[in-house]
PDB file of N, CA and C in Angstrom:
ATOM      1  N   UNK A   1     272.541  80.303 120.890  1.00  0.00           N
ATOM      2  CA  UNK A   1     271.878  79.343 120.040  1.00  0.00           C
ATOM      3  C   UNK A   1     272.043  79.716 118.564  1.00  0.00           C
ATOM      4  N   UNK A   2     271.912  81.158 118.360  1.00  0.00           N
ATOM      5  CA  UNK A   2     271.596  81.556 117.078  1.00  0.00           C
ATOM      6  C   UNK A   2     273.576  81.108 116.441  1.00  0.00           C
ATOM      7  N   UNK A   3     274.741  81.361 117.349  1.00  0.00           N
ATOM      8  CA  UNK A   3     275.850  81.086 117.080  1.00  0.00           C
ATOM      9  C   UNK A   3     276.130  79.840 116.518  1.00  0.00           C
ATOM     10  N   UNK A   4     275.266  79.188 117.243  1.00  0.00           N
ATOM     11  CA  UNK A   4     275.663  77.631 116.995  1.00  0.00           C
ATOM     12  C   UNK A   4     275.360  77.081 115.745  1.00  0.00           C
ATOM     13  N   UNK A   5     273.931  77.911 115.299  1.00  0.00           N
ATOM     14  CA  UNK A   5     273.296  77.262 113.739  1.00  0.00           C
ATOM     15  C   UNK A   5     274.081  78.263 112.875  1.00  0.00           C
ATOM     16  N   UNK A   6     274.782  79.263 112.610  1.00  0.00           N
ATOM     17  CA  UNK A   6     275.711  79.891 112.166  1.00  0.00           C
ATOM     18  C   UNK A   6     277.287  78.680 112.046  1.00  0.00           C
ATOM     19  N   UNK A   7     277.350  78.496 113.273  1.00  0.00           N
ATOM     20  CA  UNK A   7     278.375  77.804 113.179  1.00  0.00           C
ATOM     21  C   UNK A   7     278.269  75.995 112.204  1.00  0.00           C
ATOM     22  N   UNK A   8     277.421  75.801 112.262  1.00  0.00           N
ATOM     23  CA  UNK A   8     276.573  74.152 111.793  1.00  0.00           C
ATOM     24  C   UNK A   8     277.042  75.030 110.202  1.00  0.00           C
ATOM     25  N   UNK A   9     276.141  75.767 109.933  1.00  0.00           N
ATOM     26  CA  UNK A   9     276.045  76.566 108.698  1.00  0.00           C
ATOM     27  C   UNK A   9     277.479  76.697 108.050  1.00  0.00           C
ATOM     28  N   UNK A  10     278.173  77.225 108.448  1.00  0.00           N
ATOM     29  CA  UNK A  10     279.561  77.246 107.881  1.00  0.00           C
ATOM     30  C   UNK A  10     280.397  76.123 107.248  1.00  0.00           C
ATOM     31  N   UNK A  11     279.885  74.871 108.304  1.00  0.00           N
ATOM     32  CA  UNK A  11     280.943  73.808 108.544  1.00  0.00           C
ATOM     33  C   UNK A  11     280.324  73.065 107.339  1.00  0.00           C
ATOM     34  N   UNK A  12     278.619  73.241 107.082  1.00  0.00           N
ATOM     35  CA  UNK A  12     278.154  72.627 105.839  1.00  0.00           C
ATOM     36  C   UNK A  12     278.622  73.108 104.660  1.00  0.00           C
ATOM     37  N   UNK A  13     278.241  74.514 104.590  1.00  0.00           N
ATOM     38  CA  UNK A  13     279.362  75.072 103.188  1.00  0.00           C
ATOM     39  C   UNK A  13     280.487  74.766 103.249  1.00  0.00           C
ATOM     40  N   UNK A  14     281.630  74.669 104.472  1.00  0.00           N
ATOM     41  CA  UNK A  14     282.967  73.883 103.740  1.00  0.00           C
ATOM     42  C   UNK A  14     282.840  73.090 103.117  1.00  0.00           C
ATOM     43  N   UNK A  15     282.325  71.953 103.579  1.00  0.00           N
ATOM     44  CA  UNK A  15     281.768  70.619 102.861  1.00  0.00           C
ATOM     45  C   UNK A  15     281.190  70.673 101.573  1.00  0.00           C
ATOM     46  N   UNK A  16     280.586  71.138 101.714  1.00  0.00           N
ATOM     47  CA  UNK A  16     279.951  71.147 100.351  1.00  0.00           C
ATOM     48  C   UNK A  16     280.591  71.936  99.037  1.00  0.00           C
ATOM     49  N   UNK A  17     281.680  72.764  99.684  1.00  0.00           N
ATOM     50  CA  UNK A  17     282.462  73.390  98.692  1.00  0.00           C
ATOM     51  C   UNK A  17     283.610  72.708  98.593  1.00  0.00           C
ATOM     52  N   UNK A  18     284.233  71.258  99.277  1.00  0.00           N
ATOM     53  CA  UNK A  18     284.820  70.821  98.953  1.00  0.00           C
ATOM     54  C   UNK A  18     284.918  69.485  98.340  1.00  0.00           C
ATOM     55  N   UNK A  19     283.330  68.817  98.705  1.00  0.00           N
ATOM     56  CA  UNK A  19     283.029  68.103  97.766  1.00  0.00           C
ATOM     57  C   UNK A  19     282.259  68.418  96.321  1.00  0.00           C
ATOM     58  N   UNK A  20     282.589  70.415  96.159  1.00  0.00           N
ATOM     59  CA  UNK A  20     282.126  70.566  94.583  1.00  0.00           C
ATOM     60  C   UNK A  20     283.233  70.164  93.571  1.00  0.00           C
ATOM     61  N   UNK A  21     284.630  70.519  94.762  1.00  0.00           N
ATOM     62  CA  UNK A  21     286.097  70.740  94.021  1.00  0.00           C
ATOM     63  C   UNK A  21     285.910  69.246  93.666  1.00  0.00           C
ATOM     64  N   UNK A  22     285.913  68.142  94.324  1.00  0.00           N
ATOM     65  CA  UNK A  22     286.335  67.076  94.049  1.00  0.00           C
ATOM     66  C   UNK A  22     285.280  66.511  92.977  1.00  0.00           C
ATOM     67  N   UNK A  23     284.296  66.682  92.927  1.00  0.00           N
ATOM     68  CA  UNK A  23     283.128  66.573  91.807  1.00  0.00           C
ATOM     69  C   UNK A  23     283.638  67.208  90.437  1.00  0.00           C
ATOM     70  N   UNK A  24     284.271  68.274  90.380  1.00  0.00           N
ATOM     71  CA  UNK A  24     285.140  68.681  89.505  1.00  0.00           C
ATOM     72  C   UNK A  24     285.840  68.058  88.744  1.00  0.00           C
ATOM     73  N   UNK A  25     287.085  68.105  90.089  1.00  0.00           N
ATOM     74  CA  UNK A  25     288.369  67.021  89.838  1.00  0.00           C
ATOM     75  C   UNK A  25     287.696  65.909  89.138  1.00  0.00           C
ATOM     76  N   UNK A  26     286.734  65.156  89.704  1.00  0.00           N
ATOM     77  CA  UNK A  26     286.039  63.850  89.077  1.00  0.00           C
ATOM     78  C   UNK A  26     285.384  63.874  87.738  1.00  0.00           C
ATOM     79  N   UNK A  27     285.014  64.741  87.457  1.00  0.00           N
ATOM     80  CA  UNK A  27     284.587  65.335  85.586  1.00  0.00           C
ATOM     81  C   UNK A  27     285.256  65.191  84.923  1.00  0.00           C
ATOM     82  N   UNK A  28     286.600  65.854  85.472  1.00  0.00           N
ATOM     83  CA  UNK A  28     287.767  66.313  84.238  1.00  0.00           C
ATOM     84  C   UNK A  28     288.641  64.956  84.102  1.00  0.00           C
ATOM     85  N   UNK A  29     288.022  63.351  85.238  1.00  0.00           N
ATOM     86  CA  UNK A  29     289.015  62.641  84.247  1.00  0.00           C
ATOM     87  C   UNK A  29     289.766  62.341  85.591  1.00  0.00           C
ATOM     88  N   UNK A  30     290.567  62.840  86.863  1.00  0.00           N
ATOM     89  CA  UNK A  30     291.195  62.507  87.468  1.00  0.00           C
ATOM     90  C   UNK A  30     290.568  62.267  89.159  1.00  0.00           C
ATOM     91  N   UNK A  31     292.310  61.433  89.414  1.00  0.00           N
ATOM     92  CA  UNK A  31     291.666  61.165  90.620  1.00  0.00           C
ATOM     93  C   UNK A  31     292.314  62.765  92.065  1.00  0.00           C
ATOM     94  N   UNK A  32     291.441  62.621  92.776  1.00  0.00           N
ATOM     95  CA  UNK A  32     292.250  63.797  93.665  1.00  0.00           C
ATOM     96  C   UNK A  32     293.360  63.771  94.288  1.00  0.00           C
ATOM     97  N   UNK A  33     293.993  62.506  94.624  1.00  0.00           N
ATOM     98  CA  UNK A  33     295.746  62.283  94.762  1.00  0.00           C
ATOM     99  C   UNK A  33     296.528  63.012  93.214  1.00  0.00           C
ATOM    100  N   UNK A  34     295.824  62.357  92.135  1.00  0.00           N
ATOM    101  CA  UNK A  34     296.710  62.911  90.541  1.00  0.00           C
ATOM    102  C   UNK A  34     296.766  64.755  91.216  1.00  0.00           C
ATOM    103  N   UNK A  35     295.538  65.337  91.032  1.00  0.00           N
ATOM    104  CA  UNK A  35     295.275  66.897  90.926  1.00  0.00           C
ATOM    105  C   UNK A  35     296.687  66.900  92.100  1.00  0.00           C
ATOM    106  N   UNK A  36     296.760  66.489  93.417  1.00  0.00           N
ATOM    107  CA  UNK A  36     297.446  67.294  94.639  1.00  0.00           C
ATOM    108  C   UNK A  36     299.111  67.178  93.972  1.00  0.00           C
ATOM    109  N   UNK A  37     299.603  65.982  93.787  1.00  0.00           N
ATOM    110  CA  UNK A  37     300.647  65.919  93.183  1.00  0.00           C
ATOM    111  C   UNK A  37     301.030  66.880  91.966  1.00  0.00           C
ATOM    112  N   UNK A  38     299.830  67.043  91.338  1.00  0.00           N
ATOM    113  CA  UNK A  38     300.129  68.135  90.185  1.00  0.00           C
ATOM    114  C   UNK A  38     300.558  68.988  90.817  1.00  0.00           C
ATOM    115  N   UNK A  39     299.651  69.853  91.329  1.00  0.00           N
ATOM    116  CA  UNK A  39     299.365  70.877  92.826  1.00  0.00           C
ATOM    117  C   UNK A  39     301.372  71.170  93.048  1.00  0.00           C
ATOM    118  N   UNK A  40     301.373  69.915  93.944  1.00  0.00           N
ATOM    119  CA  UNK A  40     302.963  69.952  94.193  1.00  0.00           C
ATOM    120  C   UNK A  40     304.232  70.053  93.374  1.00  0.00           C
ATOM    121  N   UNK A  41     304.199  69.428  92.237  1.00  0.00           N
ATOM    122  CA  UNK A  41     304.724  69.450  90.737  1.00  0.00           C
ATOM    123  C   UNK A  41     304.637  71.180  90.621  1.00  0.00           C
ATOM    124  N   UNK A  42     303.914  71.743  90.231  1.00  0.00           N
ATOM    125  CA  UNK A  42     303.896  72.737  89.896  1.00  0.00           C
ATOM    126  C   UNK A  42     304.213  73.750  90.663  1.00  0.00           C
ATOM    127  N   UNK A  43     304.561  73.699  91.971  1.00  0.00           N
ATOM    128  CA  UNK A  43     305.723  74.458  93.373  1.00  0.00           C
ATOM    129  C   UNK A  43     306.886  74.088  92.644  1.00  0.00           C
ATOM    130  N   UNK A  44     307.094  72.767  92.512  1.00  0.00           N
ATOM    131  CA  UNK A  44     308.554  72.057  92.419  1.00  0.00           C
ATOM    132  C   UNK A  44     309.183  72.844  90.851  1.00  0.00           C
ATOM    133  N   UNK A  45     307.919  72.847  89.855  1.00  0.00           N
ATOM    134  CA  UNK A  45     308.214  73.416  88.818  1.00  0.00           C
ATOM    135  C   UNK A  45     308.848  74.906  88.733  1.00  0.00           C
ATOM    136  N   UNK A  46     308.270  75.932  89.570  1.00  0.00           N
ATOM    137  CA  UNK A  46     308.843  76.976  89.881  1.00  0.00           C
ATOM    138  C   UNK A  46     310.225  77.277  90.247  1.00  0.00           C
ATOM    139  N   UNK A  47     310.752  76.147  91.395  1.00  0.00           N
ATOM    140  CA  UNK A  47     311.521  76.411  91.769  1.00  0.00           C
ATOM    141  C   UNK A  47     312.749  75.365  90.818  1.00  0.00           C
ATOM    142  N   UNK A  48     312.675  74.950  90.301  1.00  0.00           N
ATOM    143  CA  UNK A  48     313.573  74.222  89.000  1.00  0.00           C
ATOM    144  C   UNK A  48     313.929  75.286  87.833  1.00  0.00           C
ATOM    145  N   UNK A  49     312.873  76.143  87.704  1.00  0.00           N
ATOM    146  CA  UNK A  49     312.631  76.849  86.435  1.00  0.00           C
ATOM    147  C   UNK A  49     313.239  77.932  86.698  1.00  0.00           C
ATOM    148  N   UNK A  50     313.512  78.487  88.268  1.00  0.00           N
ATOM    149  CA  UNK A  50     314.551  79.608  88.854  1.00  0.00           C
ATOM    150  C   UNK A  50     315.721  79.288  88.551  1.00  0.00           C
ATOM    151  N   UNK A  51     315.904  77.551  88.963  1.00  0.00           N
ATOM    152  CA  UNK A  51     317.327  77.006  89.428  1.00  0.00           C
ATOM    153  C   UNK A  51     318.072  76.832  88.048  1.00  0.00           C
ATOM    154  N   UNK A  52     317.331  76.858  86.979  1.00  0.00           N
ATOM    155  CA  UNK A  52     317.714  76.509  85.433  1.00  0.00           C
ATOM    156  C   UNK A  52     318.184  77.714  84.833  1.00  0.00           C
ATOM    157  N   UNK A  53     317.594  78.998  85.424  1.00  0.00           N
ATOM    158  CA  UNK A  53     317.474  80.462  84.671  1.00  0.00           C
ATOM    159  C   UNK A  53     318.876  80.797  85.665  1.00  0.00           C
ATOM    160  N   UNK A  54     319.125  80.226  86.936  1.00  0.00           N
ATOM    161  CA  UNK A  54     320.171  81.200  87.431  1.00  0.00           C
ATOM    162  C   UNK A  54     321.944  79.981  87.485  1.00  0.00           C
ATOM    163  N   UNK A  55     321.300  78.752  87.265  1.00  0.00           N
ATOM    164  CA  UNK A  55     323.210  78.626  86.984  1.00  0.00           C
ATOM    165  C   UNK A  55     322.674  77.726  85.431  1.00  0.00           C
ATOM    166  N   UNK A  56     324.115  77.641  84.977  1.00  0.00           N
ATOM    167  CA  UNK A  56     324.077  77.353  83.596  1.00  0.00           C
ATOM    168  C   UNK A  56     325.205  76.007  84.038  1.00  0.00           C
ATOM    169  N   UNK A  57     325.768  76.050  84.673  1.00  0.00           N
ATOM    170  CA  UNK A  57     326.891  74.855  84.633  1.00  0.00           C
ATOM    171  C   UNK A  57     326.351  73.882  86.253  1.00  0.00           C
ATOM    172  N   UNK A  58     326.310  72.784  86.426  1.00  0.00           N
ATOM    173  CA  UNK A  58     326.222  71.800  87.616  1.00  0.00           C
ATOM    174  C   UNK A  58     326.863  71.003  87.694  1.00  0.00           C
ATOM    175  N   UNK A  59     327.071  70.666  89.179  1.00  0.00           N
ATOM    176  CA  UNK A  59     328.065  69.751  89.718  1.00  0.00           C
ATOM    177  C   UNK A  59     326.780  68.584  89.833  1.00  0.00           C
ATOM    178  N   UNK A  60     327.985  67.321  89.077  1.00  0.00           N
ATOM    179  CA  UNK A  60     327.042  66.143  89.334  1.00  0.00           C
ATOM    180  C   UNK A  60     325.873  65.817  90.314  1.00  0.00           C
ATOM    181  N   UNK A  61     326.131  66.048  91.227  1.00  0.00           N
ATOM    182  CA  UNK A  61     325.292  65.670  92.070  1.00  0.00           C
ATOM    183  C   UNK A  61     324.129  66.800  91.947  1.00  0.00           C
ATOM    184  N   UNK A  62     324.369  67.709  91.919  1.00  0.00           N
ATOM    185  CA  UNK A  62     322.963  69.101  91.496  1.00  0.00           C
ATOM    186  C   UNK A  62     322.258  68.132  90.180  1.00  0.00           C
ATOM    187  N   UNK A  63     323.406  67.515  88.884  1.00  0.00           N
ATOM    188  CA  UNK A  63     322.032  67.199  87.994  1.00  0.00           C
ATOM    189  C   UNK A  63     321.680  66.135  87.978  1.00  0.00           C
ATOM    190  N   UNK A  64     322.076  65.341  89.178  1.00  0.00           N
ATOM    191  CA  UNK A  64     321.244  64.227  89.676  1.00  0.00           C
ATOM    192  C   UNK A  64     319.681  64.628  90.374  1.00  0.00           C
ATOM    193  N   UNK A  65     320.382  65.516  91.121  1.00  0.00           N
ATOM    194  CA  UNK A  65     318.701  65.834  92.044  1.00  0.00           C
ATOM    195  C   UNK A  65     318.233  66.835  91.018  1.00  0.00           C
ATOM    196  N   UNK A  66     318.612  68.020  89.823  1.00  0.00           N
ATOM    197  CA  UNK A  66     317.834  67.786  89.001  1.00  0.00           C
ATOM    198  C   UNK A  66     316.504  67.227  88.164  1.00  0.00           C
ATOM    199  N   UNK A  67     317.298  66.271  87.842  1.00  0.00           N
ATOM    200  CA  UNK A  67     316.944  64.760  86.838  1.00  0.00           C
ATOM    201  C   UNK A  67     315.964  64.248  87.547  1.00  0.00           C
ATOM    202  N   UNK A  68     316.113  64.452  89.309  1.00  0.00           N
ATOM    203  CA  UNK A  68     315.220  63.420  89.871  1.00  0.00           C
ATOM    204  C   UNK A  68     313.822  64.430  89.982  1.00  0.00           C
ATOM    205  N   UNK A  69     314.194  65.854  90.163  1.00  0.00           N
ATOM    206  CA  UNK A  69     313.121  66.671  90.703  1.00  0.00           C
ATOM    207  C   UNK A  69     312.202  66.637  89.172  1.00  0.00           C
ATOM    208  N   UNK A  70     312.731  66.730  87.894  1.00  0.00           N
ATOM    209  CA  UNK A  70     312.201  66.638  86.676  1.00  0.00           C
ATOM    210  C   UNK A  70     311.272  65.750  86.582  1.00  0.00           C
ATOM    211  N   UNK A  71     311.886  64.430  86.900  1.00  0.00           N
ATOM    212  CA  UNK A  71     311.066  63.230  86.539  1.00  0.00           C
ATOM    213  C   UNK A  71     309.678  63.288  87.312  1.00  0.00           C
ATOM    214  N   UNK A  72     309.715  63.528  88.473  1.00  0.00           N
ATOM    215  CA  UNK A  72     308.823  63.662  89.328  1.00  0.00           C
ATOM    216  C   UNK A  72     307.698  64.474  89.095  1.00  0.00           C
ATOM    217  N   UNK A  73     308.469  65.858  88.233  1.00  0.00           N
ATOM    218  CA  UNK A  73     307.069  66.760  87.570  1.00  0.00           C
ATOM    219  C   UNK A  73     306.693  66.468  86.579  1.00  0.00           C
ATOM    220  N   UNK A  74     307.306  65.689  85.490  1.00  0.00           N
ATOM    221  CA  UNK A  74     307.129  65.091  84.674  1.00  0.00           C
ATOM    222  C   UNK A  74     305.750  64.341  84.562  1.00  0.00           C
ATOM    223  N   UNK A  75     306.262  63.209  85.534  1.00  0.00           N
ATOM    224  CA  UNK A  75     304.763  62.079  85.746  1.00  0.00           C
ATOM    225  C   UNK A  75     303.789  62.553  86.579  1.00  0.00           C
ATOM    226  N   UNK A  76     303.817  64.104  87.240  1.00  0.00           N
ATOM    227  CA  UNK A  76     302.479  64.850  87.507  1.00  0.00           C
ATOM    228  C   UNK A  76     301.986  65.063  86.551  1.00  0.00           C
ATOM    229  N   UNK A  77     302.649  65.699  85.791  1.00  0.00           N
ATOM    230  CA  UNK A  77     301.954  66.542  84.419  1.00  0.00           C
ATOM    231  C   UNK A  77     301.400  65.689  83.343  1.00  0.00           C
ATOM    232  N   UNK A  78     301.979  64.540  83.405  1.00  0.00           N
ATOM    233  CA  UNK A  78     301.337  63.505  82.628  1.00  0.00           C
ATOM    234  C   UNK A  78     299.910  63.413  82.973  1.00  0.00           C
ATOM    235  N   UNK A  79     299.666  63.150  84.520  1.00  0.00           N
ATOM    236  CA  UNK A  79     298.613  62.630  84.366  1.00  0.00           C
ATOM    237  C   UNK A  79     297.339  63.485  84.401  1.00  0.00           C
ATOM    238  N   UNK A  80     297.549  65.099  84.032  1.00  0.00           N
ATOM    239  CA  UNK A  80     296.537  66.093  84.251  1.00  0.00           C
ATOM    240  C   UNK A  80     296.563  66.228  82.931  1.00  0.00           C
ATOM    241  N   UNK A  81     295.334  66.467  82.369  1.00  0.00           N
ATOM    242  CA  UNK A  81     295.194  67.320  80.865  1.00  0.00           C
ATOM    243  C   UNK A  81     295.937  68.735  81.004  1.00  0.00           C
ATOM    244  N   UNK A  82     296.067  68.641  79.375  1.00  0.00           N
ATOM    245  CA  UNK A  82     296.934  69.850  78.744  1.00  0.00           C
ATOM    246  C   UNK A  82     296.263  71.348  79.636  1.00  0.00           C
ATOM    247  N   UNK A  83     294.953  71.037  79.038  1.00  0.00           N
ATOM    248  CA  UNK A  83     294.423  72.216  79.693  1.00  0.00           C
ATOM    249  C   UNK A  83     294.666  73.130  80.853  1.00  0.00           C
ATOM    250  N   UNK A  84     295.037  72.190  81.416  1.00  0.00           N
ATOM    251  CA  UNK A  84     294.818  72.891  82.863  1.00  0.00           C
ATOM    252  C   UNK A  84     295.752  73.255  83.292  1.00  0.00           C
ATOM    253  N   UNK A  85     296.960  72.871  82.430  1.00  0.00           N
ATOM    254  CA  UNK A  85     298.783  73.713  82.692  1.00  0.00           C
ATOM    255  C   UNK A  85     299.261  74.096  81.474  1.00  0.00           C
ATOM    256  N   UNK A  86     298.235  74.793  80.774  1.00  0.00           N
ATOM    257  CA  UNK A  86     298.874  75.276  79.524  1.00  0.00           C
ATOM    258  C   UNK A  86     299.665  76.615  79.281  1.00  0.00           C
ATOM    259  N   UNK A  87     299.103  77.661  80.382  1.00  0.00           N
ATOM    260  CA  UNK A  87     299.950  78.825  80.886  1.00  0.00           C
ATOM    261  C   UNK A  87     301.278  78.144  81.537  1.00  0.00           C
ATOM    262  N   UNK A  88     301.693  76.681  82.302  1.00  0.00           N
ATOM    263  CA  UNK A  88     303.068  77.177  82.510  1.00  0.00           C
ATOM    264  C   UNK A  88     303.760  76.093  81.717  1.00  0.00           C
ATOM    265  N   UNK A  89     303.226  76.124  80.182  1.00  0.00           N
ATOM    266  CA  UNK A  89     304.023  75.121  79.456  1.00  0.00           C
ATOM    267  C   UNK A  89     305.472  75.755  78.776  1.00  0.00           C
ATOM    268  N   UNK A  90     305.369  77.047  79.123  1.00  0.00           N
ATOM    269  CA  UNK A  90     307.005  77.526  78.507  1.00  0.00           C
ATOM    270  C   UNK A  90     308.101  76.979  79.335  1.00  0.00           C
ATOM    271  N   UNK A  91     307.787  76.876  81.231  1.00  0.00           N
ATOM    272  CA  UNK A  91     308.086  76.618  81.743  1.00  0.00           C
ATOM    273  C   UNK A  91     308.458  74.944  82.140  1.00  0.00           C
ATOM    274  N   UNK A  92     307.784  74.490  81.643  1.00  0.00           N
ATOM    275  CA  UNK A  92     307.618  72.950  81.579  1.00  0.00           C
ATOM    276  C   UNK A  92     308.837  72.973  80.189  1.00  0.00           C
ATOM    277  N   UNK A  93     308.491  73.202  79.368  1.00  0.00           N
ATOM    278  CA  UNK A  93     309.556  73.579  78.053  1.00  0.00           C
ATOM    279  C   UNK A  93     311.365  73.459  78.334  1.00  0.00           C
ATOM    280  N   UNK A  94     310.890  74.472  78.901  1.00  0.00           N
ATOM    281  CA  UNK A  94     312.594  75.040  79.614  1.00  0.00           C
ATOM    282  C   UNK A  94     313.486  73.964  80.211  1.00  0.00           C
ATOM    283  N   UNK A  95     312.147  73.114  81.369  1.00  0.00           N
ATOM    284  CA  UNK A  95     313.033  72.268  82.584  1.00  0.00           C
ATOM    285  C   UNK A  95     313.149  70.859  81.576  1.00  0.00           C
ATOM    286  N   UNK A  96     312.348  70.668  80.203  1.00  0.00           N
ATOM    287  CA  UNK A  96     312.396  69.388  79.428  1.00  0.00           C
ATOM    288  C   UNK A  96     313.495  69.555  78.693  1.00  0.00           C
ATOM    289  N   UNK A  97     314.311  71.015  78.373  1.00  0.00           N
ATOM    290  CA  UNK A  97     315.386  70.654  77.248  1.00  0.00           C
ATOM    291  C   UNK A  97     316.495  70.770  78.645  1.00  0.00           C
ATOM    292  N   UNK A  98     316.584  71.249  79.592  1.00  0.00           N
ATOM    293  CA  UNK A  98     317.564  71.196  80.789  1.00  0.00           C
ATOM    294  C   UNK A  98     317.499  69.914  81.339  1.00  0.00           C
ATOM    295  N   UNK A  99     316.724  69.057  81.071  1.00  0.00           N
ATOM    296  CA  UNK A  99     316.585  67.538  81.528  1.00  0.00           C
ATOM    297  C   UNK A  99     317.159  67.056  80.511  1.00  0.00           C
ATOM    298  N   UNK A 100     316.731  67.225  78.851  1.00  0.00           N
ATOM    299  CA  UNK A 100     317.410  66.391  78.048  1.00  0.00           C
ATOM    300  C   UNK A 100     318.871  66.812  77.736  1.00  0.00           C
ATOM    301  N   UNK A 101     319.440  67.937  77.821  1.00  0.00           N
ATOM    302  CA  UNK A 101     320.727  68.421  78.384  1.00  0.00           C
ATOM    303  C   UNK A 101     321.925  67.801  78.610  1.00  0.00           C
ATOM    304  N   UNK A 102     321.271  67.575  80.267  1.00  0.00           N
ATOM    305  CA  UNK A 102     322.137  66.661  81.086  1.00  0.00           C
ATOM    306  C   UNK A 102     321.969  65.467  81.003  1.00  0.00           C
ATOM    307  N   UNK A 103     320.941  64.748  80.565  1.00  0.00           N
ATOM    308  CA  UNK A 103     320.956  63.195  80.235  1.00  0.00           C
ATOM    309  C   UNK A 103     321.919  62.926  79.084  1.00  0.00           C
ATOM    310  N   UNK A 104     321.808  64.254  78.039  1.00  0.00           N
ATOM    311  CA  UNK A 104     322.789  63.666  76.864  1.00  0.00           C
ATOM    312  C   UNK A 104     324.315  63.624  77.619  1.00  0.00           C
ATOM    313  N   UNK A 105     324.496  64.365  78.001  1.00  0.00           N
ATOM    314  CA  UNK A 105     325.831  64.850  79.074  1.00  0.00           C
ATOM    315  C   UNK A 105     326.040  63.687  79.962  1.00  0.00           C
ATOM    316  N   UNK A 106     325.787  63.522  80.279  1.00  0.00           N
ATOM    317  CA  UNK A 106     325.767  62.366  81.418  1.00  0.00           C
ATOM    318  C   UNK A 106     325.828  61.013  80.555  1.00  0.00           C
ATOM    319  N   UNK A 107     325.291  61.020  79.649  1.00  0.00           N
ATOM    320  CA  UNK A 107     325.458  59.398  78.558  1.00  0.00           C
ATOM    321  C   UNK A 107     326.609  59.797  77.909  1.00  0.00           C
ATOM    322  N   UNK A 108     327.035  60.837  77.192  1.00  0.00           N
ATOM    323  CA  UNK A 108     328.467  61.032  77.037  1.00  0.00           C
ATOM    324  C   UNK A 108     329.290  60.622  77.502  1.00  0.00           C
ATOM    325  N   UNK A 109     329.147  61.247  78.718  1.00  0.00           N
ATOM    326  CA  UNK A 109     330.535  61.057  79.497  1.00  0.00           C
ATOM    327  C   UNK A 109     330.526  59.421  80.138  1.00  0.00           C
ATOM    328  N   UNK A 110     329.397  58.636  80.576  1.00  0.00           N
ATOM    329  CA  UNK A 110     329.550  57.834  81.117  1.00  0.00           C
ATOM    330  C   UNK A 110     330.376  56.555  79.577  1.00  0.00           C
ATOM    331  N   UNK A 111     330.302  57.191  78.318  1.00  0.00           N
ATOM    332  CA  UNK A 111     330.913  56.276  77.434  1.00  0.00           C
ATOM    333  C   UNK A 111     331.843  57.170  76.662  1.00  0.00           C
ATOM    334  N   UNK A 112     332.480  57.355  77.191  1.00  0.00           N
ATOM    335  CA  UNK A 112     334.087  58.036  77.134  1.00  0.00           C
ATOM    336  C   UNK A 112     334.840  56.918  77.856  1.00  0.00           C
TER     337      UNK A 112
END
């Protein structure tokens, strides 16, 4: 018996600690789909920010899916305040001039 109100007990603090997060999320302005996508953006950001630091030259099709993985963190990051990704704005930095890069590159060449 005593397990069971232990167990009740637990399942209420999840709850309630996950409707503090979202009470949060709801303060600062967003909705909790925006935050998860950030969430994901900012995996995706990591691994762009490797892929930028370790080749310097791409085959079209790499700065297509690039371009596409950019855009995508892009309009996460839009929709979260500064605040809350301001530690990985060097990083955000990096993948915005490697985006504008290859767009100039790519408008070049497509008017040649």
């Amino acid at each position: 018996m005593v397990l069971l109100y232990v167990i009740y007990l637990l399942i209420f603090i999840i709850f309630a600690l996950i409707a503090y997060a979202v009470l949060q999320i709801k303060l600062f302005g967003m909705n909790v789909k925006d935050f998860w996508s950030f969430i994901e953006a900012n995996q995706v950001l990591d691994r762009l920010y490797a892929y930028s630091q370790k080749f310097d030259k791409l085959s079209a099709q790499q700065q297509v899916i690039f371009l596409m993985e950019a855009e995508r963190i892009f309009e996460a990051f839009d929709k979260i305040p500064s605040a809350l990704w301001e530690e990985e704005y060097d990083k955000y930095n990096v993948i915005l001039e490697k985006y504008k890069s290859i767009k100039m590159l790519r408008w070049a060449e497509s008017h040649n």
